[in-house]
C-alpha atoms as a PDB file:
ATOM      1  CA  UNK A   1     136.476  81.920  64.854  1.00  0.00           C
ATOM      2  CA  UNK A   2     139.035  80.344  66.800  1.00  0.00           C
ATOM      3  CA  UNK A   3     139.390  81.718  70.579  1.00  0.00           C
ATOM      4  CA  UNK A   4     143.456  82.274  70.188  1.00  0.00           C
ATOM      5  CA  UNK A   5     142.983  84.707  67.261  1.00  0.00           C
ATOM      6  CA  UNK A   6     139.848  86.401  69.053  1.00  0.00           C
ATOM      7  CA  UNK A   7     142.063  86.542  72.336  1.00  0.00           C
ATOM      8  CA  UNK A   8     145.436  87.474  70.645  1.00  0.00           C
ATOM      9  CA  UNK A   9     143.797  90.506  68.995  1.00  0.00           C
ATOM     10  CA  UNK A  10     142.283  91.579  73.130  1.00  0.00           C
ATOM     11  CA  UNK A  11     145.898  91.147  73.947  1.00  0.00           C
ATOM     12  CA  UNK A  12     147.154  93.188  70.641  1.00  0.00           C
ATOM     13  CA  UNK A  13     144.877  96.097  71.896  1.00  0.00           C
ATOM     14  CA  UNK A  14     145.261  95.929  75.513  1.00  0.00           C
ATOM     15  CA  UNK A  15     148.983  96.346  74.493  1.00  0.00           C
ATOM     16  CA  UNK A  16     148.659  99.221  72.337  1.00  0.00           C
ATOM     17  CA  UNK A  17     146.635 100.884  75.332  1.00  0.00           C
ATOM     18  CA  UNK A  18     148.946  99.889  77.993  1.00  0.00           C
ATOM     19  CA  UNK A  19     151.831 101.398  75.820  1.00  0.00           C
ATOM     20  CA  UNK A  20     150.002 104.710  75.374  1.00  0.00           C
ATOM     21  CA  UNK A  21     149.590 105.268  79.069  1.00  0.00           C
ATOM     22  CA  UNK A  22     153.089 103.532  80.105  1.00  0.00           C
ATOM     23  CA  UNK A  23     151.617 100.829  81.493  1.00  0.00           C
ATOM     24  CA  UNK A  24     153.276  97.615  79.932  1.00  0.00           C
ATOM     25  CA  UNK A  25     155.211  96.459  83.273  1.00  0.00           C
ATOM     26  CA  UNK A  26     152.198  96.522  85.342  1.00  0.00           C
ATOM     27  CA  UNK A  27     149.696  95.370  83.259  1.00  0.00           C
ATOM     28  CA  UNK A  28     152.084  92.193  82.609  1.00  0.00           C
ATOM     29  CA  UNK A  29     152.501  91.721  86.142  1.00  0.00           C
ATOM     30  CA  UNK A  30     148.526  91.736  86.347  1.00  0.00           C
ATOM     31  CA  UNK A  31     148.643  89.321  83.275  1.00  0.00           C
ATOM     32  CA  UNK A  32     150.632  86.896  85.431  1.00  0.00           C
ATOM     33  CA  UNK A  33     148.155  86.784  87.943  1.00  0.00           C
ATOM     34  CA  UNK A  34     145.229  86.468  85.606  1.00  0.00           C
ATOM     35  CA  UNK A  35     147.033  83.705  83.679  1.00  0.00           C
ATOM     36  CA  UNK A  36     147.991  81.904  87.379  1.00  0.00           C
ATOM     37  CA  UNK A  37     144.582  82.046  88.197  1.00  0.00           C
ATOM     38  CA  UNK A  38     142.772  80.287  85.123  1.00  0.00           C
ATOM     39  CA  UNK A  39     145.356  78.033  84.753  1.00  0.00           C
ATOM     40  CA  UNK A  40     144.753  77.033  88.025  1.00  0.00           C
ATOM     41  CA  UNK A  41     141.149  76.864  88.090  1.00  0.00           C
ATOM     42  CA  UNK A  42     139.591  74.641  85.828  1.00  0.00           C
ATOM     43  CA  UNK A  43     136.381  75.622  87.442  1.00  0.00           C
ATOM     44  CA  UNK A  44     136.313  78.949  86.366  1.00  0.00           C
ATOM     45  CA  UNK A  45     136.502  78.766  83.066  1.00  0.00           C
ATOM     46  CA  UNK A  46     133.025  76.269  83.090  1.00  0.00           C
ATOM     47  CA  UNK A  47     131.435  78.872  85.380  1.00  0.00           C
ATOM     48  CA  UNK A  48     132.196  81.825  82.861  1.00  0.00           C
ATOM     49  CA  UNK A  49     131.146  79.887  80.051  1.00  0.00           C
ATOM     50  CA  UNK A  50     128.358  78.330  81.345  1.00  0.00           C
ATOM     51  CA  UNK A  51     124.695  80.282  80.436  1.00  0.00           C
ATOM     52  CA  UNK A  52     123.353  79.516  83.798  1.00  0.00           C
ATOM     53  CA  UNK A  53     125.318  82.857  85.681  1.00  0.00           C
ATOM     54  CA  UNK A  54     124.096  85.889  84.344  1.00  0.00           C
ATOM     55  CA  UNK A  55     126.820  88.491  83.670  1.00  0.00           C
ATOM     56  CA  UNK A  56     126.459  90.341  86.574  1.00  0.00           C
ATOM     57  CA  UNK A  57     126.889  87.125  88.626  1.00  0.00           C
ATOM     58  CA  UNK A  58     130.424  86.403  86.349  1.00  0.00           C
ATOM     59  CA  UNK A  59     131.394  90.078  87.206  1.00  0.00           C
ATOM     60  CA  UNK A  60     131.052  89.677  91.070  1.00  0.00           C
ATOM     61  CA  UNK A  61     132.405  86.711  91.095  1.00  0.00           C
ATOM     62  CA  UNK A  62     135.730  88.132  88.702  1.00  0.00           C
ATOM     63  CA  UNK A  63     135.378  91.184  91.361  1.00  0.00           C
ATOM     64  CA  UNK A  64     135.915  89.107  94.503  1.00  0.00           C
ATOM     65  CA  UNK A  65     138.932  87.391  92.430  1.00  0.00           C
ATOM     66  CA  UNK A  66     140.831  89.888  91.346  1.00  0.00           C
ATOM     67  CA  UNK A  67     139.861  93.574  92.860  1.00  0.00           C
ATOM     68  CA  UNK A  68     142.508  93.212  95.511  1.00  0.00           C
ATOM     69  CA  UNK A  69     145.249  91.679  93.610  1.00  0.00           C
ATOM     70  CA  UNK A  70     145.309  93.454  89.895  1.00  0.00           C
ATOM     71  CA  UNK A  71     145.040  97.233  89.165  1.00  0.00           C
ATOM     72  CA  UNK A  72     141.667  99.579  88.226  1.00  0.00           C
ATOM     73  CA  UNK A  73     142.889  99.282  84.588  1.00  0.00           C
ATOM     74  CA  UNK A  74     142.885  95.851  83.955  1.00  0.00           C
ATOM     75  CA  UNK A  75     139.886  95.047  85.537  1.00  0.00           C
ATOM     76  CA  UNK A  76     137.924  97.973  83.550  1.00  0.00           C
ATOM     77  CA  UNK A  77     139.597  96.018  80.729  1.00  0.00           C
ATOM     78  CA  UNK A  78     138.051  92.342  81.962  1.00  0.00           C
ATOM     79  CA  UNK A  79     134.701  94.336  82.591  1.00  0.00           C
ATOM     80  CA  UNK A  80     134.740  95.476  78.837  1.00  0.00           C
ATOM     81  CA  UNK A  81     135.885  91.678  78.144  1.00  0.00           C
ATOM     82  CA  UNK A  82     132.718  90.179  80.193  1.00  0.00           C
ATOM     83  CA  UNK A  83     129.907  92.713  78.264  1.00  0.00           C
ATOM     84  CA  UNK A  84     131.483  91.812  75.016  1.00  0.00           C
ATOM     85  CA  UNK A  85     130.241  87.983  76.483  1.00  0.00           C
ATOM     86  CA  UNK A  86     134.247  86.886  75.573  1.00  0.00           C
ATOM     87  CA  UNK A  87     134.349  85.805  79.488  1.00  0.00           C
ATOM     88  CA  UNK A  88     135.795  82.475  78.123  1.00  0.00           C
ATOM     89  CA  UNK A  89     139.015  84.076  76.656  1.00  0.00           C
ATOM     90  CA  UNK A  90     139.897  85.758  79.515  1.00  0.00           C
ATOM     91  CA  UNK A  91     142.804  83.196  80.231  1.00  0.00           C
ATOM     92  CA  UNK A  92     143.848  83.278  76.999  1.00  0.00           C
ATOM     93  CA  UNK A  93     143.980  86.905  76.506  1.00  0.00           C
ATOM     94  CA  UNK A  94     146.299  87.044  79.703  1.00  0.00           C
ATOM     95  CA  UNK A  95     148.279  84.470  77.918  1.00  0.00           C
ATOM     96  CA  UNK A  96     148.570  86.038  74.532  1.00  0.00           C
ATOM     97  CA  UNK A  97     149.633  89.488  76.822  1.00  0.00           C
ATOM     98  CA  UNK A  98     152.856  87.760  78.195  1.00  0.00           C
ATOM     99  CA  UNK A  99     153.566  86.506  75.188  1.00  0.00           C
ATOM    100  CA  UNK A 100     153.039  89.984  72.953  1.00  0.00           C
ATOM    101  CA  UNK A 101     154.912  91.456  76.027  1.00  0.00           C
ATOM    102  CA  UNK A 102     158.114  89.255  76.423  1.00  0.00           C
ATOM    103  CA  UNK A 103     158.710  89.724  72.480  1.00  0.00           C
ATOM    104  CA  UNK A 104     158.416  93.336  73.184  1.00  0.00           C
ATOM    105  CA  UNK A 105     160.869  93.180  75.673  1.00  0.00           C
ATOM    106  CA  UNK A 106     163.161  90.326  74.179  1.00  0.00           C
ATOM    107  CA  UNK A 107     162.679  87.935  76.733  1.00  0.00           C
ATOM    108  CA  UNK A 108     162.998  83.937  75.217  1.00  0.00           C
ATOM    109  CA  UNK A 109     160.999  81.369  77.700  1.00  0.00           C
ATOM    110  CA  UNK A 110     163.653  78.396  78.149  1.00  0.00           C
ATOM    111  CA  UNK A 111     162.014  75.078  80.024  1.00  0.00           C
ATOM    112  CA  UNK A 112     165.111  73.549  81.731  1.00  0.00           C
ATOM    113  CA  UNK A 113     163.791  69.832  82.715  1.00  0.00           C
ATOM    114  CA  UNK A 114     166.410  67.557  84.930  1.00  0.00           C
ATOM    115  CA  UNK A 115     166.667  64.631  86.811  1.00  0.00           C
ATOM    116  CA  UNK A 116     167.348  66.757  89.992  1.00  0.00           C
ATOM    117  CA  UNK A 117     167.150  70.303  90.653  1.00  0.00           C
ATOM    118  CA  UNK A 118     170.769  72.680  89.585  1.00  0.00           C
ATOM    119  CA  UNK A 119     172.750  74.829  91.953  1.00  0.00           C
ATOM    120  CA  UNK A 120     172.841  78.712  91.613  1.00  0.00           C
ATOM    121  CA  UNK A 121     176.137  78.332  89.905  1.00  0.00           C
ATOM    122  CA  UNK A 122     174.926  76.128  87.215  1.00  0.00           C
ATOM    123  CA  UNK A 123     171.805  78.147  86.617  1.00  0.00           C
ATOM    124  CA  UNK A 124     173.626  81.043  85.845  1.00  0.00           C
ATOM    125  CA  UNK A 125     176.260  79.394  83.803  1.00  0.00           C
ATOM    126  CA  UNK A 126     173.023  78.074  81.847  1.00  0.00           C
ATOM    127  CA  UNK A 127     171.535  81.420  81.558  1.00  0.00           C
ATOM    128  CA  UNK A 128     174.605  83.179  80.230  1.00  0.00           C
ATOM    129  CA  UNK A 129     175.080  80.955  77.994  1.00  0.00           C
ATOM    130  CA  UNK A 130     171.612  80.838  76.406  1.00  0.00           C
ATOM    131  CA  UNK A 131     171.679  84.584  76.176  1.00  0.00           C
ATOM    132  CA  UNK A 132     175.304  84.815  74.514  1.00  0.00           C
ATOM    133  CA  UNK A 133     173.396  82.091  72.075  1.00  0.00           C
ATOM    134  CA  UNK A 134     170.012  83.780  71.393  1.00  0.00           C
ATOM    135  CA  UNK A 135     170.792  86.899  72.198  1.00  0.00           C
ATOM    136  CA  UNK A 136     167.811  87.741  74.388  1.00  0.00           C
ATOM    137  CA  UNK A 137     167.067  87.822  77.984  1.00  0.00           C
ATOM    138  CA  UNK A 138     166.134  84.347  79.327  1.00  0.00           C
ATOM    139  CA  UNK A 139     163.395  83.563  82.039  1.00  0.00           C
ATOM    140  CA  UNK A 140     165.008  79.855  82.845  1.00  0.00           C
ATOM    141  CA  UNK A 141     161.764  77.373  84.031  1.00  0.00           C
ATOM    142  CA  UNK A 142     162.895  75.187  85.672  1.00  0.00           C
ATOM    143  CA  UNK A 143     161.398  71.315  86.087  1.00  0.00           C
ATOM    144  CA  UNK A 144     162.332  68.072  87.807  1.00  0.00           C
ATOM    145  CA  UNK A 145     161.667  65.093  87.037  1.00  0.00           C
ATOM    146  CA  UNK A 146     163.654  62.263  88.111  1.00  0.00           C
ATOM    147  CA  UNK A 147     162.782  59.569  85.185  1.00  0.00           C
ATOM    148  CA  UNK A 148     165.089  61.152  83.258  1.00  0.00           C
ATOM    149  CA  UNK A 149     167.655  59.425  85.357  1.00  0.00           C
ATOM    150  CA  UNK A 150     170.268  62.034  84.284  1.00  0.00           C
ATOM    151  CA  UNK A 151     171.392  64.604  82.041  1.00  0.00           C
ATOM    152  CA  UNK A 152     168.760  67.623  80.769  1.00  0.00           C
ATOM    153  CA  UNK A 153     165.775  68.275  78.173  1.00  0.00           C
ATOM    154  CA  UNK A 154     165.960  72.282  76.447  1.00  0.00           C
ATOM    155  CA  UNK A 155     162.571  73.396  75.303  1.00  0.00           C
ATOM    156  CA  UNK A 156     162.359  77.158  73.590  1.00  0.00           C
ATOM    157  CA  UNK A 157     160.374  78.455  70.840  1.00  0.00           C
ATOM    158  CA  UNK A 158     160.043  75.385  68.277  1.00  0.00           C
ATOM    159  CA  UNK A 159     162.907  73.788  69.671  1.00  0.00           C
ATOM    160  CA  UNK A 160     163.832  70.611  72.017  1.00  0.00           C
ATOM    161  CA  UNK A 161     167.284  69.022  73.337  1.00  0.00           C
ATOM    162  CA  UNK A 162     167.287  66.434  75.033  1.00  0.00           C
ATOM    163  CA  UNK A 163     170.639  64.988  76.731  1.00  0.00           C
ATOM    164  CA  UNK A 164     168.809  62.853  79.396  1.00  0.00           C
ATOM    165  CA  UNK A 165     170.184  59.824  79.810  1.00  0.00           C
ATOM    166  CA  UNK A 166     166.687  58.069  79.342  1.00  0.00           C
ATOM    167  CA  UNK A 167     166.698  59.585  75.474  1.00  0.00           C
ATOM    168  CA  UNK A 168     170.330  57.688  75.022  1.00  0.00           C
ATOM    169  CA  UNK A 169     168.868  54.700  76.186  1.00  0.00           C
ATOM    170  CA  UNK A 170     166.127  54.389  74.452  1.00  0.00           C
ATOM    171  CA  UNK A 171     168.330  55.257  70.959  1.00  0.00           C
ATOM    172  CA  UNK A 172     170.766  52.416  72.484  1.00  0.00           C
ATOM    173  CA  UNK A 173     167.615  49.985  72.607  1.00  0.00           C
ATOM    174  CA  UNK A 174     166.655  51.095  69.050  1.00  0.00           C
ATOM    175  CA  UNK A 175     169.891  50.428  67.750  1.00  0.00           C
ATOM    176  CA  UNK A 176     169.790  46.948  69.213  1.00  0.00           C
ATOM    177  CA  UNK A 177     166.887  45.847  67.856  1.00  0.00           C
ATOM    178  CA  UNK A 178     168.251  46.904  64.566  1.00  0.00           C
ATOM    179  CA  UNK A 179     171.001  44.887  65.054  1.00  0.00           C
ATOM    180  CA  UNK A 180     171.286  42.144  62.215  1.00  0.00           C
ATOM    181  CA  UNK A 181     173.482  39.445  64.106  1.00  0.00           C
ATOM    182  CA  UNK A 182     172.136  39.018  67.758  1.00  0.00           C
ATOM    183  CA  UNK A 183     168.669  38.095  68.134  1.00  0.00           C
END
Protein backbone atom coordinates (compact mmCIF):
# COMPACT_ATOMS: atom_id res chain seq x y z
CA UNK A 1 0.00 0.00 0.00
CA UNK A 2 1.35 3.24 -0.70
CA UNK A 3 2.80 5.21 2.52
CA UNK A 4 0.66 8.62 1.62
CA UNK A 5 -2.68 6.74 1.82
CA UNK A 6 -1.44 4.69 5.01
CA UNK A 7 -0.20 8.14 6.50
CA UNK A 8 -3.18 10.32 5.29
CA UNK A 9 -5.64 7.96 7.02
CA UNK A 10 -3.06 8.45 10.71
CA UNK A 11 -3.60 12.05 9.92
CA UNK A 12 -7.57 11.56 9.14
CA UNK A 13 -7.80 9.96 12.69
CA UNK A 14 -5.46 11.96 14.63
CA UNK A 15 -7.80 14.78 13.35
CA UNK A 16 -10.97 13.37 14.31
CA UNK A 17 -9.34 12.85 17.90
CA UNK A 18 -7.80 16.17 18.13
CA UNK A 19 -11.30 17.66 17.20
CA UNK A 20 -13.08 15.67 19.91
CA UNK A 21 -10.86 16.96 22.66
CA UNK A 22 -10.35 20.63 21.05
CA UNK A 23 -7.12 20.09 20.24
CA UNK A 24 -6.66 21.01 16.43
CA UNK A 25 -4.43 24.31 17.06
CA UNK A 26 -1.99 22.57 19.15
CA UNK A 27 -1.67 19.46 17.69
CA UNK A 28 -0.91 21.45 14.27
CA UNK A 29 1.57 23.45 15.93
CA UNK A 30 3.18 20.01 17.12
CA UNK A 31 2.70 18.84 13.42
CA UNK A 32 4.96 21.71 12.36
CA UNK A 33 7.61 20.66 14.44
CA UNK A 34 7.38 17.01 13.58
CA UNK A 35 7.25 17.87 9.86
CA UNK A 36 10.50 20.50 10.47
CA UNK A 37 12.22 17.83 11.97
CA UNK A 38 12.03 14.91 9.28
CA UNK A 39 12.29 17.16 6.67
CA UNK A 40 15.32 18.16 8.04
CA UNK A 41 16.82 15.00 8.91
CA UNK A 42 17.38 12.69 6.29
CA UNK A 43 18.99 10.53 8.85
CA UNK A 44 16.13 9.81 10.73
CA UNK A 45 14.02 8.48 8.56
CA UNK A 46 16.97 5.53 7.62
CA UNK A 47 17.36 5.03 11.38
CA UNK A 48 13.49 4.41 11.89
CA UNK A 49 13.30 2.29 9.02
CA UNK A 50 16.22 0.48 9.36
CA UNK A 51 15.71 -3.29 11.26
CA UNK A 52 18.92 -2.91 13.06
CA UNK A 53 17.23 -0.47 16.19
CA UNK A 54 14.83 -2.32 17.99
CA UNK A 55 11.66 -0.34 18.83
CA UNK A 56 12.49 0.57 22.06
CA UNK A 57 15.78 2.05 20.76
CA UNK A 58 13.44 4.19 17.90
CA UNK A 59 11.23 5.26 20.93
CA UNK A 60 14.16 6.74 23.04
CA UNK A 61 15.61 8.10 20.46
CA UNK A 62 11.87 9.89 19.21
CA UNK A 63 11.75 10.64 23.21
CA UNK A 64 14.97 12.65 23.39
CA UNK A 65 13.61 14.47 20.05
CA UNK A 66 10.55 15.54 20.77
CA UNK A 67 9.49 15.18 24.72
CA UNK A 68 10.48 18.76 25.34
CA UNK A 69 9.21 20.41 22.31
CA UNK A 70 5.58 18.68 21.40
CA UNK A 71 2.73 17.92 23.88
CA UNK A 72 1.84 14.38 25.98
CA UNK A 73 -0.81 13.82 23.25
CA UNK A 74 1.02 13.70 20.28
CA UNK A 75 3.71 11.80 21.42
CA UNK A 76 1.22 9.00 22.95
CA UNK A 77 0.02 9.30 19.34
CA UNK A 78 3.82 8.67 17.72
CA UNK A 79 4.18 5.88 20.49
CA UNK A 80 0.95 4.15 19.08
CA UNK A 81 2.56 5.04 15.50
CA UNK A 82 6.07 3.23 16.44
CA UNK A 83 4.19 -0.27 17.94
CA UNK A 84 2.06 -0.30 14.89
CA UNK A 85 6.00 -0.55 13.21
CA UNK A 86 4.62 2.65 10.78
CA UNK A 87 7.86 4.58 12.29
CA UNK A 88 8.60 5.41 8.57
CA UNK A 89 5.39 7.53 8.04
CA UNK A 90 5.83 9.53 10.80
CA UNK A 91 6.90 12.57 8.52
CA UNK A 92 4.33 12.02 6.37
CA UNK A 93 1.58 11.73 8.77
CA UNK A 94 2.72 15.24 10.18
CA UNK A 95 2.50 16.32 6.64
CA UNK A 96 -0.86 14.95 5.71
CA UNK A 97 -2.02 16.77 9.41
CA UNK A 98 -1.19 20.34 8.07
CA UNK A 99 -2.61 19.67 5.13
CA UNK A 100 -6.16 18.00 6.55
CA UNK A 101 -5.80 21.00 9.01
CA UNK A 102 -5.30 24.13 6.74
CA UNK A 103 -8.41 22.84 4.56
CA UNK A 104 -10.21 22.72 7.79
CA UNK A 105 -9.39 26.04 8.51
CA UNK A 106 -9.36 27.54 4.86
CA UNK A 107 -5.93 28.40 4.72
CA UNK A 108 -4.43 28.19 0.71
CA UNK A 109 -0.37 27.68 0.79
CA UNK A 110 0.88 30.39 -1.88
CA UNK A 111 4.90 29.95 -2.82
CA UNK A 112 5.86 33.56 -3.77
CA UNK A 113 9.44 33.02 -5.63
CA UNK A 114 11.40 36.47 -6.71
CA UNK A 115 14.46 37.71 -7.85
CA UNK A 116 14.90 39.65 -4.52
CA UNK A 117 13.09 39.60 -1.40
CA UNK A 118 9.47 42.21 -1.21
CA UNK A 119 8.88 44.94 1.31
CA UNK A 120 6.08 44.67 4.01
CA UNK A 121 3.98 46.84 1.82
CA UNK A 122 4.11 44.65 -1.14
CA UNK A 123 3.56 41.50 0.86
CA UNK A 124 0.47 42.63 2.09
CA UNK A 125 -0.77 44.12 -1.08
CA UNK A 126 0.02 40.42 -2.39
CA UNK A 127 -1.81 38.79 0.35
CA UNK A 128 -4.98 40.83 0.07
CA UNK A 129 -5.17 40.34 -3.08
CA UNK A 130 -4.84 36.54 -3.20
CA UNK A 131 -7.47 36.31 -0.53
CA UNK A 132 -10.07 38.76 -2.32
CA UNK A 133 -9.17 36.09 -5.33
CA UNK A 134 -9.46 32.69 -3.57
CA UNK A 135 -11.27 33.59 -0.94
CA UNK A 136 -9.27 31.90 1.80
CA UNK A 137 -6.68 32.87 4.22
CA UNK A 138 -3.17 32.83 2.65
CA UNK A 139 0.15 31.67 4.42
CA UNK A 140 2.50 33.66 1.68
CA UNK A 141 6.12 31.44 1.38
CA UNK A 142 8.21 33.30 0.42
CA UNK A 143 11.57 32.36 -1.85
CA UNK A 144 14.48 34.13 -3.51
CA UNK A 145 16.17 33.34 -6.04
CA UNK A 146 17.99 35.74 -8.06
CA UNK A 147 18.16 33.77 -11.62
CA UNK A 148 14.99 34.86 -12.19
CA UNK A 149 16.55 38.18 -12.91
CA UNK A 150 13.15 39.89 -12.29
CA UNK A 151 9.58 39.73 -11.99
CA UNK A 152 7.75 36.66 -9.78
CA UNK A 153 6.73 32.79 -10.06
CA UNK A 154 2.91 31.97 -8.13
CA UNK A 155 2.69 28.38 -7.07
CA UNK A 156 -0.82 27.22 -5.21
CA UNK A 157 -2.73 24.14 -5.36
CA UNK A 158 -2.28 22.83 -9.13
CA UNK A 159 -1.39 26.09 -10.25
CA UNK A 160 1.89 28.15 -11.48
CA UNK A 161 2.50 31.89 -12.80
CA UNK A 162 5.31 32.80 -13.74
CA UNK A 163 6.12 36.63 -14.70
CA UNK A 164 9.95 36.32 -14.22
CA UNK A 165 11.70 37.88 -16.62
CA UNK A 166 13.85 34.65 -17.29
CA UNK A 167 10.31 32.82 -18.48
CA UNK A 168 9.90 35.94 -21.14
CA UNK A 169 13.17 35.32 -22.31
CA UNK A 170 13.25 32.11 -22.86
CA UNK A 171 9.57 32.43 -24.89
CA UNK A 172 11.52 35.43 -26.76
CA UNK A 173 14.37 32.81 -27.68
CA UNK A 174 11.67 30.28 -28.73
CA UNK A 175 10.04 32.60 -30.87
CA UNK A 176 13.32 33.35 -32.59
CA UNK A 177 14.24 30.21 -33.46
CA UNK A 178 10.87 29.87 -35.01
CA UNK A 179 11.49 32.64 -36.96
CA UNK A 180 11.31 31.73 -40.81
CA UNK A 181 13.50 34.68 -42.29
CA UNK A 182 16.68 35.17 -40.06
CA UNK A 183 18.83 32.31 -39.61
Amino acid sequence: MNITIIANRYAKALFILAQEKNLIDQVYQDMLIVSDVFSKNKNLQRILSSPIYTPAKKLSLLKALFSKHISSFIFRFIELVLRKDRALIIGYIADSYIEIYKEFMNILTVELETAASIDEMTRKEIIRQLTELTKKTIDLVEKVNPKLIGGFIFRYDDRKYDASLRHKIQLLSKEFEKNPYVK
